[in-house]
C-alpha atoms as a PDB file:
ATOM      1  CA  UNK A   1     -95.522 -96.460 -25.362  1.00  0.00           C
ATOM      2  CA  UNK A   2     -98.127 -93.905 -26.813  1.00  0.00           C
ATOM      3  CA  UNK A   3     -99.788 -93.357 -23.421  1.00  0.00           C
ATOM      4  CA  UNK A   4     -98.609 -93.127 -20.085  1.00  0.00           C
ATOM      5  CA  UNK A   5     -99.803 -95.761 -17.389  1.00  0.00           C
ATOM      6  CA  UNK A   6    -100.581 -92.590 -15.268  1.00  0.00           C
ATOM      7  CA  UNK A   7    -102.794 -89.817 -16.994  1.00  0.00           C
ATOM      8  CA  UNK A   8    -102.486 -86.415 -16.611  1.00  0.00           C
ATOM      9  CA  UNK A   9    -104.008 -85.493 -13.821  1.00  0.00           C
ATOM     10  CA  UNK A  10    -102.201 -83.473 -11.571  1.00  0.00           C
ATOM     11  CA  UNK A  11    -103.018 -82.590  -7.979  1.00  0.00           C
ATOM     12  CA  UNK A  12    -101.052 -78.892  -9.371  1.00  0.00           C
ATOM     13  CA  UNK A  13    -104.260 -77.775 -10.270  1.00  0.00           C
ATOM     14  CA  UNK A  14    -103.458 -76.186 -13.703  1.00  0.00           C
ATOM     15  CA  UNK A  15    -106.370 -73.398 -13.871  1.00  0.00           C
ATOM     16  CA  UNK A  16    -105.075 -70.085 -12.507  1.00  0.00           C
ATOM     17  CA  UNK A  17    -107.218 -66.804 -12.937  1.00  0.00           C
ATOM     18  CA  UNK A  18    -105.522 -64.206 -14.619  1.00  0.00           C
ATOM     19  CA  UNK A  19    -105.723 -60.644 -14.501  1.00  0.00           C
ATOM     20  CA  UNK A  20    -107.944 -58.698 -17.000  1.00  0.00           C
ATOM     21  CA  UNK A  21    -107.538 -55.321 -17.979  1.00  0.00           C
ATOM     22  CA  UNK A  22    -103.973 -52.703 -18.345  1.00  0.00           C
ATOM     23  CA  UNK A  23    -101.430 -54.677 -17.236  1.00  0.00           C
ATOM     24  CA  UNK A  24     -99.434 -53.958 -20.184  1.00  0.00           C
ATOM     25  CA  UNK A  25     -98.945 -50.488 -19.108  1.00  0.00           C
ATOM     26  CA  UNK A  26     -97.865 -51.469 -15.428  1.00  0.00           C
ATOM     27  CA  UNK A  27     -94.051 -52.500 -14.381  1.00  0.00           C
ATOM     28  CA  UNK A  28     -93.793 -55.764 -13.946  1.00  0.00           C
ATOM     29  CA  UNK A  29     -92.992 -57.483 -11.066  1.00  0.00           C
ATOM     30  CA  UNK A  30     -90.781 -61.116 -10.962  1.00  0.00           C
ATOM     31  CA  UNK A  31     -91.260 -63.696  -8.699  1.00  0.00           C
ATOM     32  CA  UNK A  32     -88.271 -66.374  -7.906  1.00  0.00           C
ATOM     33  CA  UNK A  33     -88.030 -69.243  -5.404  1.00  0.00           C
ATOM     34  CA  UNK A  34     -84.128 -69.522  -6.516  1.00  0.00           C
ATOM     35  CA  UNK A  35     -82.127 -68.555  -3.667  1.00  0.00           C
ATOM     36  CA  UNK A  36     -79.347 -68.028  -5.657  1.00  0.00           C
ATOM     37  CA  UNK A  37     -81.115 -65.678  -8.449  1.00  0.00           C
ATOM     38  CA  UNK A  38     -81.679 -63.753  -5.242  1.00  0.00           C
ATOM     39  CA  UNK A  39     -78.547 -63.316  -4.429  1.00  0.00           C
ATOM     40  CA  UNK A  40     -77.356 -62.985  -7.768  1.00  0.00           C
ATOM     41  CA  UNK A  41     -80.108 -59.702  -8.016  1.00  0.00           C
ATOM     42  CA  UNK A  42     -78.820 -56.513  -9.124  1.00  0.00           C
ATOM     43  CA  UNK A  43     -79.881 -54.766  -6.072  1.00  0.00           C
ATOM     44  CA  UNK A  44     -79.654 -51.331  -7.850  1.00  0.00           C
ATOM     45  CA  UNK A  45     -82.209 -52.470 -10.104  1.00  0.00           C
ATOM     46  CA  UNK A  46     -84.489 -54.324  -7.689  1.00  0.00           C
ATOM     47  CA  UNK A  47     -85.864 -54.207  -4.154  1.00  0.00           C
ATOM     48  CA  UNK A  48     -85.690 -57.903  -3.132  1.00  0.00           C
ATOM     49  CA  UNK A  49     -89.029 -59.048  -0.686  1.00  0.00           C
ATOM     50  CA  UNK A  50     -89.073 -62.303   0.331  1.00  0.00           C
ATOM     51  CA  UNK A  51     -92.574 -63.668   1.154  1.00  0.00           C
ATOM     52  CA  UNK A  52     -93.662 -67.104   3.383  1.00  0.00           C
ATOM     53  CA  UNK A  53     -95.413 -69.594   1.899  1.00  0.00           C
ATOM     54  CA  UNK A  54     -98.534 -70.616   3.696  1.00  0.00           C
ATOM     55  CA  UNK A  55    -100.659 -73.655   2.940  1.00  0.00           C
ATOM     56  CA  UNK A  56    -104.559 -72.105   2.343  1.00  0.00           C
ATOM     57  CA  UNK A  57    -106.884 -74.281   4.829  1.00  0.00           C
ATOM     58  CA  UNK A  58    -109.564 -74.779   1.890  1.00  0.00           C
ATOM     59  CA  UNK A  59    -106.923 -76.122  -0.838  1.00  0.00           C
ATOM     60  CA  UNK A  60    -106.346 -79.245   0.813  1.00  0.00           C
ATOM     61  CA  UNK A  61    -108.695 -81.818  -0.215  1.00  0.00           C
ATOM     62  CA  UNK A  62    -109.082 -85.985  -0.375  1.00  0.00           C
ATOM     63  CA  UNK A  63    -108.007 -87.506  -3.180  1.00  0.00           C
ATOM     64  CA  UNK A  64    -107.557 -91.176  -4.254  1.00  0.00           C
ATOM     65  CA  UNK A  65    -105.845 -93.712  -6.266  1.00  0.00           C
ATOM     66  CA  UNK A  66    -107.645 -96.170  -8.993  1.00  0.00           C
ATOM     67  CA  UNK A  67    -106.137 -98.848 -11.019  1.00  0.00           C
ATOM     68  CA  UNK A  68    -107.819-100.218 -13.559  1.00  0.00           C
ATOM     69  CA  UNK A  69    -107.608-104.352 -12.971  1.00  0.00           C
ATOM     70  CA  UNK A  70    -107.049-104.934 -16.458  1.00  0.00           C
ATOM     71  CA  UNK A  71    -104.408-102.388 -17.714  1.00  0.00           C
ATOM     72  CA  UNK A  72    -102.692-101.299 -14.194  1.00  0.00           C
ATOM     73  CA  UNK A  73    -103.460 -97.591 -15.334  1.00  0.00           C
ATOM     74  CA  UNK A  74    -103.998 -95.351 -12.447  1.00  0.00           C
ATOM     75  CA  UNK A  75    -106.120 -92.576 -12.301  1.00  0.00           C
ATOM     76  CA  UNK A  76    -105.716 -89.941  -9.162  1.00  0.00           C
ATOM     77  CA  UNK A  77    -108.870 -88.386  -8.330  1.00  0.00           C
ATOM     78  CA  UNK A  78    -110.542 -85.576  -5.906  1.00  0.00           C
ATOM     79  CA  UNK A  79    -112.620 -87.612  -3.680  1.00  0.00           C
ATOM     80  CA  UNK A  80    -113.759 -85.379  -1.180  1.00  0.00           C
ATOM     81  CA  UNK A  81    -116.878 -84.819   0.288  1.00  0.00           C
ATOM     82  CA  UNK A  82    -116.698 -80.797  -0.726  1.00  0.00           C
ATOM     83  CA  UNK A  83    -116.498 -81.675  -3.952  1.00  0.00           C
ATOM     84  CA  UNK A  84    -119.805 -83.573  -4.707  1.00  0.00           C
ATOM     85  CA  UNK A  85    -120.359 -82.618  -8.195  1.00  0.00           C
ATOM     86  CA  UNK A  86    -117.326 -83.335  -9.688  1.00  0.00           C
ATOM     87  CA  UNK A  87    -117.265 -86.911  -7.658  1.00  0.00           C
ATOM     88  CA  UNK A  88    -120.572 -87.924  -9.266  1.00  0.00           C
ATOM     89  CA  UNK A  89    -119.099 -86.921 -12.688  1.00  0.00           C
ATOM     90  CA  UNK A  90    -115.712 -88.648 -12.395  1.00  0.00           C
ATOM     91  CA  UNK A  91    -116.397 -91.250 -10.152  1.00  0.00           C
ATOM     92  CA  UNK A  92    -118.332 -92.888 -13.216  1.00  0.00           C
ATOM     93  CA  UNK A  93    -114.901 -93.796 -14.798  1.00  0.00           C
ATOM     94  CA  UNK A  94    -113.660 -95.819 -12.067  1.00  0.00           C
ATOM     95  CA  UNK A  95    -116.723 -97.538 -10.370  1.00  0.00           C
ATOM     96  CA  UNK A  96    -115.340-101.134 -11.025  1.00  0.00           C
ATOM     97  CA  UNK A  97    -111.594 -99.714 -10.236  1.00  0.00           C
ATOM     98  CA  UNK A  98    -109.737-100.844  -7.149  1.00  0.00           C
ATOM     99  CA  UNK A  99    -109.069 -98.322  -4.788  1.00  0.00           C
ATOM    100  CA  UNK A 100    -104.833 -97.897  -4.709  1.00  0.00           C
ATOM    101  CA  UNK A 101    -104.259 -95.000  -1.620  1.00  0.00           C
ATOM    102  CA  UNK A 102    -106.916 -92.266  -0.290  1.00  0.00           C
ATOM    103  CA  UNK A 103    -104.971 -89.202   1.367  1.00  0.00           C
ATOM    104  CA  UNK A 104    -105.184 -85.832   2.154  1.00  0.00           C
ATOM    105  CA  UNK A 105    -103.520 -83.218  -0.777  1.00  0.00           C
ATOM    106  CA  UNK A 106    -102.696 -79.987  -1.278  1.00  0.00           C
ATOM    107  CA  UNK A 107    -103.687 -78.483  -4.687  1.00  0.00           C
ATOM    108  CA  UNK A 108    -100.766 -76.397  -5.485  1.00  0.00           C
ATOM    109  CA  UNK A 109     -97.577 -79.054  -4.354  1.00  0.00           C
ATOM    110  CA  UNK A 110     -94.966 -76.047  -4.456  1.00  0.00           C
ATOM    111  CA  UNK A 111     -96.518 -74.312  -1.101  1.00  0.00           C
ATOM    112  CA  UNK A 112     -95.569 -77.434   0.709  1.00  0.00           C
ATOM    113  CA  UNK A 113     -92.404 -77.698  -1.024  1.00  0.00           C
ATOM    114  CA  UNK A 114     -90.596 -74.664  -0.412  1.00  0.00           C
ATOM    115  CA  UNK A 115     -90.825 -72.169   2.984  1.00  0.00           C
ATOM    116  CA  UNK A 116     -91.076 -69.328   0.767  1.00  0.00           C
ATOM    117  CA  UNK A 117     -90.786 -67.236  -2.343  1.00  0.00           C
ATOM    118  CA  UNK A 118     -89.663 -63.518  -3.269  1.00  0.00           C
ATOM    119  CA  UNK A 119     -90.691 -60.794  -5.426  1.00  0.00           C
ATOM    120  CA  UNK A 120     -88.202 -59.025  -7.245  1.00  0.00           C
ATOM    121  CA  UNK A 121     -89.762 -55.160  -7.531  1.00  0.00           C
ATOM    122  CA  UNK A 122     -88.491 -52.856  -9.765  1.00  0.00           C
ATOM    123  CA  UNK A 123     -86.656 -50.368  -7.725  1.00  0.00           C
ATOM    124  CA  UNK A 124     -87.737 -46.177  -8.048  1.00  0.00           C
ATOM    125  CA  UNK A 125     -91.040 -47.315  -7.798  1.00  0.00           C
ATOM    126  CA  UNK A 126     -93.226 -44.617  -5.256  1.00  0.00           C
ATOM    127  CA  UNK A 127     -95.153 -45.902  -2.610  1.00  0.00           C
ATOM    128  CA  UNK A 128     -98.601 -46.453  -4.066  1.00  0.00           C
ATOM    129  CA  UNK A 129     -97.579 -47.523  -7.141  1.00  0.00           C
ATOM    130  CA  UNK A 130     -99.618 -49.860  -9.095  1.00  0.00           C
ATOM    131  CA  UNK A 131     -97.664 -53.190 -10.460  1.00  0.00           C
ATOM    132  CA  UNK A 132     -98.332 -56.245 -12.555  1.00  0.00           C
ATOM    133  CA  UNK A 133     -97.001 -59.315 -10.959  1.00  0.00           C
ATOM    134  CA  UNK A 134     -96.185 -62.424 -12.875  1.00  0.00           C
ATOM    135  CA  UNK A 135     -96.984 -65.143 -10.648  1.00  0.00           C
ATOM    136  CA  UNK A 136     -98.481 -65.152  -7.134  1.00  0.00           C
ATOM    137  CA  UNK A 137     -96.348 -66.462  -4.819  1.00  0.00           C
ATOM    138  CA  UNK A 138     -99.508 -66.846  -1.955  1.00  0.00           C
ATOM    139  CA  UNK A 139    -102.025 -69.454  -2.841  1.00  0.00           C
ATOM    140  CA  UNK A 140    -105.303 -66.909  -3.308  1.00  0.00           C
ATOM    141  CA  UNK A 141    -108.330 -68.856  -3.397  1.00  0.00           C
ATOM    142  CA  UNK A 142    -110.870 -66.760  -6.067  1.00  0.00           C
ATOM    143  CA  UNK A 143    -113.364 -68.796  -6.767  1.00  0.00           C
ATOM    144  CA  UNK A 144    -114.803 -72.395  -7.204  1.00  0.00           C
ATOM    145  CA  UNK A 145    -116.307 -72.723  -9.961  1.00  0.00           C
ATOM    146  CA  UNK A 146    -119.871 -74.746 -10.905  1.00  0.00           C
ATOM    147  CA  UNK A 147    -118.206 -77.849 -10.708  1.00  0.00           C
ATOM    148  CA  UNK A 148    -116.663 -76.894  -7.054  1.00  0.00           C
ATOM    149  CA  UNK A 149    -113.319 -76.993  -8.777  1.00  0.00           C
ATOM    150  CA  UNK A 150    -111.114 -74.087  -6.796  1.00  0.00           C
ATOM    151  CA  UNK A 151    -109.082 -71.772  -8.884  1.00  0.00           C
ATOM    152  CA  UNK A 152    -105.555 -70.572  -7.724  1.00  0.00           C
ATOM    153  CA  UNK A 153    -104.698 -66.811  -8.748  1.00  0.00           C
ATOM    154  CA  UNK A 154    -101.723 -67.164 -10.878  1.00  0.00           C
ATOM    155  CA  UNK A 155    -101.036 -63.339 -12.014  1.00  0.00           C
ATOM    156  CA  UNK A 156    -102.025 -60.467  -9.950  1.00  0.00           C
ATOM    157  CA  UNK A 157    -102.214 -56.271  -9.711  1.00  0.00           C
ATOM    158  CA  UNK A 158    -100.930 -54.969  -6.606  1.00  0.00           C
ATOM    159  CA  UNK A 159     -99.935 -51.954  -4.870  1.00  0.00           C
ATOM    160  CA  UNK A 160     -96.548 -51.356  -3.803  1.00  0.00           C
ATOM    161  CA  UNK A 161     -96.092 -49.720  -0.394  1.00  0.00           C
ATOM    162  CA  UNK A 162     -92.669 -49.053  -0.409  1.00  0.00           C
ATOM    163  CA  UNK A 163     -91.890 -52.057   1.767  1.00  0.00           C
ATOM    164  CA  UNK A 164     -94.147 -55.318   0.589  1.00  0.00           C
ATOM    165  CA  UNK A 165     -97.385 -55.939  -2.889  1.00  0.00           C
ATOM    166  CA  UNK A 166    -100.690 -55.294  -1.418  1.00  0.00           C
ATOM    167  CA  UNK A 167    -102.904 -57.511  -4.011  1.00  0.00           C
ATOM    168  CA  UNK A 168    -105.782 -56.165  -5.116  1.00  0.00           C
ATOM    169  CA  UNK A 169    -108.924 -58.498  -5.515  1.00  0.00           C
ATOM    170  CA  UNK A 170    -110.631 -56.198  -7.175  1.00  0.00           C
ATOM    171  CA  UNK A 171    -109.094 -56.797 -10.603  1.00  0.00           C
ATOM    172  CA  UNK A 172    -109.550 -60.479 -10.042  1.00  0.00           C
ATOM    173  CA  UNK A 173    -113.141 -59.907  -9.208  1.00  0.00           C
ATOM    174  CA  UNK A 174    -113.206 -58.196 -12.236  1.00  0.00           C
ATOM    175  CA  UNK A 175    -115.619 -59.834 -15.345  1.00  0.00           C
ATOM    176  CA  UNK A 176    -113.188 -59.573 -17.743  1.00  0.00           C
ATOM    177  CA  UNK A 177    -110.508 -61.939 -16.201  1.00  0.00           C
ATOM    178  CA  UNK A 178    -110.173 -65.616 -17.715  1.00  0.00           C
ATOM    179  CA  UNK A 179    -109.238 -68.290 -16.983  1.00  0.00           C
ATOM    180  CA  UNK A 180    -106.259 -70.313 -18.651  1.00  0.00           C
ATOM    181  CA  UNK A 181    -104.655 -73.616 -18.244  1.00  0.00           C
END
């Protein structure tokens, strides 16, 4: 079968904002949520920080289930009332679909599917030091865009403290990030 019965749409939303600028230039900080690659880490190498995962209020939305009487394809879809613009557009497809399951989701499933998640940080770095993190392990909520869509900061530039990544929003503010799916 060429094409699956359900499309590819994902309630992961797949848009994350990425940093713009030096980042090249900056050590780079992993991010696991394998408890045993922590405890595998080379602790002379890294300074292990282990961060909670918290749901963000405004990234849970209500989305719903169509089938298509003919076919049985199913099409999942953001049907909430904060999202108007993108309901007119996509709600076009499935006017004469049956309705399968309305619920309330989260827009990034891992948050809800693990407690937490660490950073591995270079170790020697000074307190104050600027870093490039690979992925975000809070769910940062930038910006929806004109079509009310949110985007979830995947990369980030933080400061290191000495103890935990202070994020800076500044660099995500920034008009030279993108976007990327």
């Amino acid at each position: 079968m060429s094409e699956s019965i359900l499309e590819p749409y994902t309630t992961e939303y797949r848009f994350h904002y990425v940093c713009p600028g030096d980042r090249d230039e900056l050590p780079v900080v992993k991010t696991t949520f394998d408890p045993f690659k922590i405890s595998v880490a080379n602790l002379d190498t890294v300074v292990v920080v282990i961060v909670p995962m918290e749901p963000n209020p405004e990234l849970y939305v209500d989305g719903t289930f169509f089938r298509q009487p003919e076919t049985g394809r199913l099409r999942w879809l953001v049907t909430d009332a904060n999202y108007p613009k993108l309901n007119e557009y996509a709600m076009k497809d499935v006017e004469s679909w049956d309705v399968v399951r309305t619920d309330r989701s989260y827009l990034r499933p891992r948050t809800l599917c693990q407690p937490w998640g660490a950073y591995l940080v270079p170790k020697g770095l000074e307190p104050g030091s600027l870093v490039y993190v690979e992925d975000v392990i809070g769910d940062v909520l930038l910006l929806k865009d004109s079509w009310d869509i949110p985007h979830i900061a995947g990369d980030g530039v933080a400061i290191w403290n000495g103890e935990t990544l202070e994020f800076q929003k500044s660099y995500w503010e920034d008009e030279r990030g993108w976007i990327v799916g």
